[in-house]
Protein backbone atom coordinates (compact mmCIF):
# COMPACT_ATOMS: atom_id res chain seq x y z
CA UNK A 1 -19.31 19.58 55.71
CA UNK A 2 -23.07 19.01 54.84
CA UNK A 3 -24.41 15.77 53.33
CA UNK A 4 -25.26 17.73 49.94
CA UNK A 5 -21.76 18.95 49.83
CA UNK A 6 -20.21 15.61 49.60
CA UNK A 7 -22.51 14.46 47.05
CA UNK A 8 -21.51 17.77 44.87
CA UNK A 9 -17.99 16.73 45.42
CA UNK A 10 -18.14 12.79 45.24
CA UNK A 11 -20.22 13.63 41.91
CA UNK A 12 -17.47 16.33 40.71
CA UNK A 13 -14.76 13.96 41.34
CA UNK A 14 -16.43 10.59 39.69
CA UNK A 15 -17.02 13.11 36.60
CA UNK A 16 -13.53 14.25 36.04
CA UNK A 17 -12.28 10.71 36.44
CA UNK A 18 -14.69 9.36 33.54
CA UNK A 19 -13.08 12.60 31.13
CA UNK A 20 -9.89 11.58 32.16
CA UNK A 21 -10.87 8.25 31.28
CA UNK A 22 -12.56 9.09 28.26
CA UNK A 23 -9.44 10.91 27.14
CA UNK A 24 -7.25 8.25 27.32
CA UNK A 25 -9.00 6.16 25.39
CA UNK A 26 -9.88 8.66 22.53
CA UNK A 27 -6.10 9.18 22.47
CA UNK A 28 -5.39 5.64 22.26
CA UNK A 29 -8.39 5.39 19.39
CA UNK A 30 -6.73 7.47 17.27
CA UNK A 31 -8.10 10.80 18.67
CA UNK A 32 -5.61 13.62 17.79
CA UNK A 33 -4.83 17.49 18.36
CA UNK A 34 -2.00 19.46 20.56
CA UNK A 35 1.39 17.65 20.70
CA UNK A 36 -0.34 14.00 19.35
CA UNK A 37 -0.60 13.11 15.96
CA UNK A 38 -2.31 9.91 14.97
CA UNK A 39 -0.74 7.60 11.82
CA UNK A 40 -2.73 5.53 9.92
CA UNK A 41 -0.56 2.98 7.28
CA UNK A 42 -0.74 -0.48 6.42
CA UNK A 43 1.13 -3.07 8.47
CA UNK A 44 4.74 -3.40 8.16
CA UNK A 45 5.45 -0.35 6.62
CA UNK A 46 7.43 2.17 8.12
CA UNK A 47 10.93 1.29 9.94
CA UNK A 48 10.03 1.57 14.01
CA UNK A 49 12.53 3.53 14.72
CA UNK A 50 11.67 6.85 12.51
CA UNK A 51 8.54 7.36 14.62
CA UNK A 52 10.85 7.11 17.60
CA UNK A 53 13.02 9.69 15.90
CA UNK A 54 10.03 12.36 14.20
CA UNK A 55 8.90 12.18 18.33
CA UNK A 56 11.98 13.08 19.64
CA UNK A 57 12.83 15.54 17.14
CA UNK A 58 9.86 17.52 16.97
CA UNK A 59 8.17 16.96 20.41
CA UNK A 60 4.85 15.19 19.29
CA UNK A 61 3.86 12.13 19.68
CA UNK A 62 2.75 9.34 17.48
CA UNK A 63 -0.21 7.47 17.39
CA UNK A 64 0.06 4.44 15.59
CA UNK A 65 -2.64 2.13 14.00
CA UNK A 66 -2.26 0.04 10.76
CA UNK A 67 -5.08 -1.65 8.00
CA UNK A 68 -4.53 -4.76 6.18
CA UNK A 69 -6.68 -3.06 2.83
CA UNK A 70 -7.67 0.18 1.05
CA UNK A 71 -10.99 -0.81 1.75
CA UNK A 72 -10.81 -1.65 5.37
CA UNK A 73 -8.98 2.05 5.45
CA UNK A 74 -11.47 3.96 3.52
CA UNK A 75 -14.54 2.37 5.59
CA UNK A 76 -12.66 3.44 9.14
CA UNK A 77 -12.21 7.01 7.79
CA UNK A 78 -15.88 6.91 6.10
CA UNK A 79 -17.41 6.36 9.24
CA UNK A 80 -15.77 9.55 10.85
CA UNK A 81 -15.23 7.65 14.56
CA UNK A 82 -11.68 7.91 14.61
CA UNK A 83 -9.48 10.85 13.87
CA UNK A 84 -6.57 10.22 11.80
CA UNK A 85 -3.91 12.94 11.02
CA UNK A 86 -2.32 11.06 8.59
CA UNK A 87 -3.16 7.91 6.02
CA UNK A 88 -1.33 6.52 3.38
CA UNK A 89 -3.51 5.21 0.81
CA UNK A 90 -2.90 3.68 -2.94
CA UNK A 91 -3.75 5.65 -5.55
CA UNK A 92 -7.68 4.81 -6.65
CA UNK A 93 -8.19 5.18 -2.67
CA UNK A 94 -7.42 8.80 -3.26
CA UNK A 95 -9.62 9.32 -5.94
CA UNK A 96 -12.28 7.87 -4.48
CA UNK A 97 -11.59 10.02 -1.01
CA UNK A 98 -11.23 12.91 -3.23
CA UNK A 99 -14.53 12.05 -4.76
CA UNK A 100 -16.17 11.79 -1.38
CA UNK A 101 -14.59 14.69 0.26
CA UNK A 102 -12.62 12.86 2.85
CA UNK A 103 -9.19 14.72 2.12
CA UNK A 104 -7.76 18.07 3.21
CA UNK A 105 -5.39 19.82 0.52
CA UNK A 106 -1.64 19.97 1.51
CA UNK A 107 0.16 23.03 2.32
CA UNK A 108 3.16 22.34 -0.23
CA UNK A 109 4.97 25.70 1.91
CA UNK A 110 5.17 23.47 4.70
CA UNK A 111 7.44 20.70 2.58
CA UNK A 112 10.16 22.01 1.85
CA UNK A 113 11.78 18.57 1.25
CA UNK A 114 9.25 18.44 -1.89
CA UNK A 115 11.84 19.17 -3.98
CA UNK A 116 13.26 15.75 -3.28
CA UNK A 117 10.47 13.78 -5.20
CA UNK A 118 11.21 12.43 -8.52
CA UNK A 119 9.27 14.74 -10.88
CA UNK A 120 8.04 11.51 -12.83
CA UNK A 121 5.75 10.71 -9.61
CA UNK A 122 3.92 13.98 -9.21
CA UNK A 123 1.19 15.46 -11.03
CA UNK A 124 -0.38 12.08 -11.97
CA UNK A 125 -3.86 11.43 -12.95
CA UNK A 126 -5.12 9.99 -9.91
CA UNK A 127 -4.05 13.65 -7.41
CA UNK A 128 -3.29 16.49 -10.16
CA UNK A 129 -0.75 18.92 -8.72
CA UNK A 130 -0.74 16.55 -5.42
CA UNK A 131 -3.31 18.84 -4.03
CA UNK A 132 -4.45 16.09 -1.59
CA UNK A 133 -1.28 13.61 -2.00
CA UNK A 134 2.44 13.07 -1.32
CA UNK A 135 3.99 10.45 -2.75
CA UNK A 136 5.44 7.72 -0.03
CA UNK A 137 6.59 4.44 -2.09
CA UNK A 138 5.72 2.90 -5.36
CA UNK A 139 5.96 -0.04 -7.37
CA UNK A 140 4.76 -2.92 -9.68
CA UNK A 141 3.04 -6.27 -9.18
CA UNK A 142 5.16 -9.12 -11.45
CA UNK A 143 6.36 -12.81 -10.42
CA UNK A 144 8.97 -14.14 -8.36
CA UNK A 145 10.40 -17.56 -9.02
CA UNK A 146 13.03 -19.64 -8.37
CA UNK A 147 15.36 -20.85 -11.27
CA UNK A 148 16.22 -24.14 -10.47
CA UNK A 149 11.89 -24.91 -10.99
CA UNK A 150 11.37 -23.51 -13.81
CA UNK A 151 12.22 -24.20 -17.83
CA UNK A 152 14.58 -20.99 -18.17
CA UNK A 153 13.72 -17.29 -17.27
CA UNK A 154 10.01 -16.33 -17.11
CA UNK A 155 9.07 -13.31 -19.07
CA UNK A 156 5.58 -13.45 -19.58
CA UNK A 157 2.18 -13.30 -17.80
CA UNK A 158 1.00 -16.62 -19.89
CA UNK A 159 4.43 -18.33 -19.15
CA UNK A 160 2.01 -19.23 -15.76
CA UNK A 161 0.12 -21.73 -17.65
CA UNK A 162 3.51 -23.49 -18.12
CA UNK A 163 2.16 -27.44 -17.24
CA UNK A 164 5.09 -27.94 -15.70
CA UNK A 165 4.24 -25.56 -12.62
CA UNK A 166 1.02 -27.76 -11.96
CA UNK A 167 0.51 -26.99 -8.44
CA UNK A 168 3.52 -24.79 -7.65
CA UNK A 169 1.82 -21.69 -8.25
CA UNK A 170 1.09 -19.09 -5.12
CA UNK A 171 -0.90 -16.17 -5.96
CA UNK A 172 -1.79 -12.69 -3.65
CA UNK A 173 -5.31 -12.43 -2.63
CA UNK A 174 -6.33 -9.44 -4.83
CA UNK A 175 -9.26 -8.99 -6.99
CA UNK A 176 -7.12 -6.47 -9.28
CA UNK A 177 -3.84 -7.93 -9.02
CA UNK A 178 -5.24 -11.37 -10.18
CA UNK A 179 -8.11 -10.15 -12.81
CA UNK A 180 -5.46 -7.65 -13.75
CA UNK A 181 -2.59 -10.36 -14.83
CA UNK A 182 -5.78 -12.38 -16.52
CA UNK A 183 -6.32 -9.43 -18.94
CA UNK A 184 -3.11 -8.48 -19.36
CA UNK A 185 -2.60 -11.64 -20.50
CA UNK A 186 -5.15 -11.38 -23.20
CA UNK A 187 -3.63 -8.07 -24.44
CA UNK A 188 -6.56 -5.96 -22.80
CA UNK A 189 -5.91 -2.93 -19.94
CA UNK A 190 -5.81 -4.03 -16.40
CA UNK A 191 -9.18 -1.03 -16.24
CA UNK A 192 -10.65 -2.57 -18.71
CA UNK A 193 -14.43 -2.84 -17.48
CA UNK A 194 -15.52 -4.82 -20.54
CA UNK A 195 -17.89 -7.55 -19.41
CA UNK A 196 -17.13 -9.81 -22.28
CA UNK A 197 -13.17 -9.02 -21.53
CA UNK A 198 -13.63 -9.48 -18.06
CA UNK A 199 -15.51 -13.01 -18.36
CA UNK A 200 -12.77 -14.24 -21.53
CA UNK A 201 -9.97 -13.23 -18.52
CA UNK A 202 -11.85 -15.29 -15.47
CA UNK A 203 -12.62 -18.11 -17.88
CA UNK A 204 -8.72 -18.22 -18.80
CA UNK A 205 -8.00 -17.79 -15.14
CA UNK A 206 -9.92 -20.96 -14.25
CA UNK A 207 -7.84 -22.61 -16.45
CA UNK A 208 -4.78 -21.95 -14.80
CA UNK A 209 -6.36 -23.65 -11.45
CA UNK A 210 -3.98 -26.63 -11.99
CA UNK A 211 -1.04 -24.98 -11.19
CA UNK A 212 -2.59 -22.70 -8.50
CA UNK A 213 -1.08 -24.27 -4.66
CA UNK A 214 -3.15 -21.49 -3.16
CA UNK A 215 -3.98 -17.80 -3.10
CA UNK A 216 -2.90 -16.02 0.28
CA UNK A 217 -2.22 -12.87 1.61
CA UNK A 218 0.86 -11.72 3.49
CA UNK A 219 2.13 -15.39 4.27
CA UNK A 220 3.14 -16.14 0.47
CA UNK A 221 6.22 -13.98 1.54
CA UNK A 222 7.67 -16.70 3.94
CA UNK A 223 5.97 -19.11 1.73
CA UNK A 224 8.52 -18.31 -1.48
CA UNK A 225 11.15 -17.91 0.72
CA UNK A 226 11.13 -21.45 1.89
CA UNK A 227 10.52 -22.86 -1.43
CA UNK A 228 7.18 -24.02 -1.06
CA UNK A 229 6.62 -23.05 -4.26
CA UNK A 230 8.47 -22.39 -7.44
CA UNK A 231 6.50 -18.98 -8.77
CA UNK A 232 4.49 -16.44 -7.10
CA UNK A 233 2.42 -13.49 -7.81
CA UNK A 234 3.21 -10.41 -5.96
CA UNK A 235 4.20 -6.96 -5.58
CA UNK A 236 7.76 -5.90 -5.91
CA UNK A 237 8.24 -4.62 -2.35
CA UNK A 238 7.25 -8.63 -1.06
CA UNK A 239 9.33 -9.47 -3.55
CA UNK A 240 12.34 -7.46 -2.61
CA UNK A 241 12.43 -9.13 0.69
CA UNK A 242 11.86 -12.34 -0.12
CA UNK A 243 14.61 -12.34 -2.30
CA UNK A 244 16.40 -10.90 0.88
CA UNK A 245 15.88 -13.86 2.44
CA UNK A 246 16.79 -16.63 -0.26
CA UNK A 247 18.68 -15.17 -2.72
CA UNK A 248 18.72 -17.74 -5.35
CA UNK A 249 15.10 -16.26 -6.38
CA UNK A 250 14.59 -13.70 -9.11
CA UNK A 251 11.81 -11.34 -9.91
CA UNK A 252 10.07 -10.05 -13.04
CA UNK A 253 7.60 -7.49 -14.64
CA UNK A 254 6.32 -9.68 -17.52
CA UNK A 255 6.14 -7.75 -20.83
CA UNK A 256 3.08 -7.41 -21.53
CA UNK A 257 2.87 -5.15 -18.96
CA UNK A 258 1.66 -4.96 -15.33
CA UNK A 259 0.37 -2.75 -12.92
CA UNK A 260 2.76 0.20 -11.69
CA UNK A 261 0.91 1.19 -8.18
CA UNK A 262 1.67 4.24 -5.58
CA UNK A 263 0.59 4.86 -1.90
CA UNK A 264 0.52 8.34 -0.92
CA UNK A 265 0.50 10.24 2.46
CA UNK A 266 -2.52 12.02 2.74
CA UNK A 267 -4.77 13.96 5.42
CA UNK A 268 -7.98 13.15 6.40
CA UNK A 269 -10.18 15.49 6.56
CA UNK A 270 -11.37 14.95 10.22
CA UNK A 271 -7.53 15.59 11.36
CA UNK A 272 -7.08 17.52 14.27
CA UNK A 273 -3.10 18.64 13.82
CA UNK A 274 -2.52 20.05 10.64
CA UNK A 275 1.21 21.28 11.64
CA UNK A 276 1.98 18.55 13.39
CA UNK A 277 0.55 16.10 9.72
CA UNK A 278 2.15 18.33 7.70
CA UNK A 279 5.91 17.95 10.05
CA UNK A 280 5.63 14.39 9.87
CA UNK A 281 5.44 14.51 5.94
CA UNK A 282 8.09 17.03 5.67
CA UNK A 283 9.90 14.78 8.04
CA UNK A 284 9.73 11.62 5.97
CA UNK A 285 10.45 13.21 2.79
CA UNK A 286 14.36 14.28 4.29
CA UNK A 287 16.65 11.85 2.07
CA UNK A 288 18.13 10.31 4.79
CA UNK A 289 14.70 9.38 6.89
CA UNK A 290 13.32 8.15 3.04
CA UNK A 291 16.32 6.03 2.30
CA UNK A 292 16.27 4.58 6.04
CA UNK A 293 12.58 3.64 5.72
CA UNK A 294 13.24 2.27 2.35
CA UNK A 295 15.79 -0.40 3.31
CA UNK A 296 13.37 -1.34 5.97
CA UNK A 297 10.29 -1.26 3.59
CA UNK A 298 11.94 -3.04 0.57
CA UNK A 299 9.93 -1.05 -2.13
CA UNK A 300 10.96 1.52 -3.98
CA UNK A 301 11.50 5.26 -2.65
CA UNK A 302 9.94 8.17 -5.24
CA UNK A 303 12.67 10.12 -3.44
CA UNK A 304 15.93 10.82 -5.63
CA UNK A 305 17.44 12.36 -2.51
CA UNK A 306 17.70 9.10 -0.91
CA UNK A 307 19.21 6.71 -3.96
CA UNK A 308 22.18 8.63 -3.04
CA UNK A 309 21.98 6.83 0.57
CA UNK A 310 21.12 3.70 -0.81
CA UNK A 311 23.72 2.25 -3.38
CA UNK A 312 23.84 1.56 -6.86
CA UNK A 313 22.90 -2.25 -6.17
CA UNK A 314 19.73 -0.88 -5.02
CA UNK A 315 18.62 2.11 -7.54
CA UNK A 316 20.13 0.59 -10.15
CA UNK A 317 18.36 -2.70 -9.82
CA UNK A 318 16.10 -2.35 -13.08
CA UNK A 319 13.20 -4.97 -11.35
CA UNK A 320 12.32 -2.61 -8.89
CA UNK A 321 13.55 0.13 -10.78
CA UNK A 322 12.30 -0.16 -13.99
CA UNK A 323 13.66 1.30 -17.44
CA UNK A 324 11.78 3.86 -18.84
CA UNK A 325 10.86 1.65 -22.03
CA UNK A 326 9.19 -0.78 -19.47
CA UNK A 327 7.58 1.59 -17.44
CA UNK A 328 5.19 2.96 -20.33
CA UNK A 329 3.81 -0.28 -20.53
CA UNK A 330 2.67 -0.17 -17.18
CA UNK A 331 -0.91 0.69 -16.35
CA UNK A 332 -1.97 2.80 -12.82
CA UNK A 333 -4.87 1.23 -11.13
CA UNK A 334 -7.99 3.30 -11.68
CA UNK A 335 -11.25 4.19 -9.30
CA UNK A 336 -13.57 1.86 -11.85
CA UNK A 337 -16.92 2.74 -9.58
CA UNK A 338 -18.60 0.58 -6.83
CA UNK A 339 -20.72 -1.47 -9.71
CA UNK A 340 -17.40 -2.09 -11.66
CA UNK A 341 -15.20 -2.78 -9.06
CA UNK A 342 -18.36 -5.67 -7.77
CA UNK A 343 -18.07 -6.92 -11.06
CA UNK A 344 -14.33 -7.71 -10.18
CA UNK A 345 -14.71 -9.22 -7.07
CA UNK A 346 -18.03 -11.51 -8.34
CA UNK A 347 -15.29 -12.79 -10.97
CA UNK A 348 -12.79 -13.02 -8.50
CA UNK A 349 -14.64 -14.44 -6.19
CA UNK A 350 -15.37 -17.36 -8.48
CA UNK A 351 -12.16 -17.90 -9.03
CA UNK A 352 -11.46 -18.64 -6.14
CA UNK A 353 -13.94 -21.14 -5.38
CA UNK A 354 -12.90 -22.64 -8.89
CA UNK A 355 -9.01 -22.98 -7.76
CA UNK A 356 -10.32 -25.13 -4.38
C-alpha cells in the first residue's frame, strides 16, 4: 500500500469519525428526524415514566430538554439552532410564534383522541380552531395560605395588604402574575396597557412591600409547605402540590378575578418528525396517559376523558376546577407587544428593587 493511499484512508476514516461525532451531539442538542423525536417543556412537567412508555409503545425515541420561561423558550426556537419536534408553550407564546411564523399547523386526522378535550378549551382567542395548538394543562394564578395565620378565609386580591401579614408574604417572580393581581386589585383588566393604570397598580404594589418576605421562583413551593410563610402568590398547579404536602393549607381565586392561563403542545416549525410529533400528541391526549400525567403534574387536565381516572376529590375540587360563574371573571393573558410587555417589566422591575 502506497504512502498516498494511507493518507486517503487515514483522512476517510478521521472524517467519518467527526460525522459520527457530529451526530451524536446534534441528537443529544435536540436534533430530530427518523425514529427520534425531540421534546421541549418546562421543568417538572410531564410524569417520567410516560416518555418511557410513548418509546416503548411506538418505537421512537425521546429527546428531552426543558426551559424555566416562555421567553427563554421562544428565544431557543427564534434562533433556529436546535430542532424541536415538540414545545409546549402558554398561550401569548403562541400568538406571538404564530405572529412570527415559528409554528407548523396540526394535522387534527392524526388525533383521534381530540375528541377527548373539553370543548370549553378549544377554539380560544389566542389559536382559533387550534390550527397551531393542542391543549396540554390549564389553570389560574390565586393565593395559598395557611389558616391558622390569617384573620379568617382570604377572598380577595386586597385582603394582601392585611397589616397583619407584615412580612409573611411570598410572591412568584412574574412580571404579569404580580402587575396582574396589582390591577386586578384596582378593578382594571390584567391586559390593561394603560400607563396611568399601570403606574396607580405599581404605586399600590409598593405599598404592599411590608408584608412582602420575598419574591422567588420555583422554591416558594417548598417554601409554603414548610410554613415559612403564611400566604403566597402562585399558580394553582404549585399550589396543588403544596397542599399535597401540608395539608392544613388552602387555596383561592380571589373574586375579583385572576388570570385563567393554558400551555399548549405545539410544533415548531423547524421539526424534523411530523408523524412521530403528531404520535406523541395523540399519545398524551389517551385518558388514561392524561389522567396519569395529571396526578404527577398537579394542574388541571383539559381532558374530560381522564376525570373519569381521577376521582371526584380531584375534578370536583372547585379551586382548581372552577365554577362556571367564577371562570367568566377570569381574564387569558394576552400578546400586549414587545413595547407593552417592557413597560411591564420596567414596573416590575421597580418593584422589586422597592420590596428589598
Amino acid at each position: 500500500m502506497n504512502s498516498l493511499t494511507k493518507v486517503f484512508i487515514l483522512v476517510f476514516a478521521v472524517s467519518f469519525g467527526l460525522l459520527f461525532w457530529i451526530g451524536r451531539l446534534n441528537a443529544s442538542e435536540g436534533y430530530s428526524g427518523g425514529n427520534t423525536i425531540t421534546v421541549y417543556n418546562w421543568g417538572d412537567y410531564i410524569e417520567p415514566k410516560l416518555i418511557k412508555k410513548f418509546e416503548k409503545e411506538t418505537g421512537y425515541k425521546v429527546i428531552y430538554q426543558t426551559f424555566d420561561s416562555n421567553e427563554a423558550m421562544l428565544t431557543k426556537i427564534e434562533q433556529g439552532g436546535t430542532t424541536f419536534d415538540i414545545a409546549v408553550p402558554s398561550e401569548y407564546a403562541i400568538s406571538k410564534m404564530k405572529e412570527e411564523n415559528l409554528l407548523l399547523p396540526i394535522d387534527h386526522s392524526k388525533l383521534p383522541n381530540l375528541k377527548y378535550i373539553d370543548k370549553r378549551f378549544l377554539d380560544l382567542p389566542f389559536d382559533p380552531k387550534n390550527k397551531y395548538s393542542i391543549p396540554y394543562f390549564w389553570g389560574t394564578v390565586g393565593i395559598v395560605y395557611n389558616p391558622d395565620k390569617v384573620d379568617g378565609k382570604i377572598t380577595s386580591w386586597n385582603d394582601l395588604w392585611d397589616k397583619n401579614l407584615r412580612n409573611d408574604i411570598l410572591l412568584v417572580d412574574g412580571a404579569r402574575e404580580v402587575m396582574g393581581f396589582g390591577l386586578n386589585s384596582l378593578g382594571y383588566s390584567l391586559n390593561d396597557v394603560d400607563k396611568k393604570h399601570l403606574r396607580e397598580a405599581k404605586e399600590k404594589l409598593d405599598t404592599l412591600t411590608p408584608n412582602v418576605k420575598a419574591i422567588v421562583g420555583d422554591e416558594i413551593k417548598m417554601l409554603m409547605a414548610n410554613e415559612e410563610a403564611a400566604v403566597g402568590v402562585v399558580w394553582s398547579g404549585d399550589a396543588s402540590e403544596i397542599m399535597y404536602e401540608n395539608e392544613k393549607l388552602d387555596y383561592v381565586v380571589p373574586k375579583e378575578g385572576s388570570n385563567l392561563w393554558f400551555d399548549n403542545i405545539v410544533i415548531p416549525k423547524t421539526a424534523k418528525n411530523l408523524e412521530g410529533a403528531h404520535a406523541f400528541i395523540n399519545f398524551m391526549l389517551d385518558p388514561k396517559n392524561a389522567a396519569e400525567n395529571t396526578d404527577y403534574v398537579g394542574y388541571s387536565t383539559p381532558n374530560v376523558g381522564a376525570l373519569k381516572y381521577l376521582g371526584k376529590e380531584v375534578s370536583e375540587d372547585e379551586r382548581f376546577y372552577p365554577s362556571p360563574e367564577l371562570t367568566e371573571k377570569l381574564e387569558v393573558y394576552r400578546n400586549l407587544g414587545k413595547r407593552n410587555l417592557a413597560y411591564y417589566n420596567e414596573l416590575f422591575l421597580e418593584f422589586k428593587m422597592h420590596s428589598k
